[in-house]
Protein backbone atom coordinates (compact mmCIF):
# COMPACT_ATOMS: atom_id res chain seq x y z
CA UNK A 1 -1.86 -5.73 -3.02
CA UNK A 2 -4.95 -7.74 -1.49
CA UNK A 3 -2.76 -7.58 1.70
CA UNK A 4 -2.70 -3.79 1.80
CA UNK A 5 -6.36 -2.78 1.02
CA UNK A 6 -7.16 -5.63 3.78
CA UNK A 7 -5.16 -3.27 6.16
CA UNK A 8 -7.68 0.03 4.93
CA UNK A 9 -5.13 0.98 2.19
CA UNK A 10 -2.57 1.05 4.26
CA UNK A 11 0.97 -0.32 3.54
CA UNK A 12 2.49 -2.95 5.26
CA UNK A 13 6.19 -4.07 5.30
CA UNK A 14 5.91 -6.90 2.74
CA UNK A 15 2.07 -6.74 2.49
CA UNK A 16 2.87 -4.13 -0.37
CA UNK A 17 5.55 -4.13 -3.25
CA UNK A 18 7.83 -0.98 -3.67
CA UNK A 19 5.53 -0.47 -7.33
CA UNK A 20 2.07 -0.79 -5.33
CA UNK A 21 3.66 1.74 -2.58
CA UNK A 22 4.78 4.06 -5.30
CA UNK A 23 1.13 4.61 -6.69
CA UNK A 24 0.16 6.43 -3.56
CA UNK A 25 -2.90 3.88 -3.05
CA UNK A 26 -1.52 2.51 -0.28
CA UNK A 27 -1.53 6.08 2.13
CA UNK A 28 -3.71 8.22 -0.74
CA UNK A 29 -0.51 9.32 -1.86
CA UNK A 30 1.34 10.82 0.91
CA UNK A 31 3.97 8.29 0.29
């Protein structure tokens, strides 16, 4: 999860697990 708010909450393949993705953090919950 560090990984992915490193990359300006922005999911990585493999800097963020499938749960992390699935909050919507990652793209502000377009995903």
């Amino acid at each position: 999860t560090v990984e992915c708010r490193s990359q300006g909450k922005f999911c990585r393949a493999g800097a963020c697990p499938p749960t992390f993705a699935a909050t919507g953090t990652c793209h502000g919950g377009l995903l």
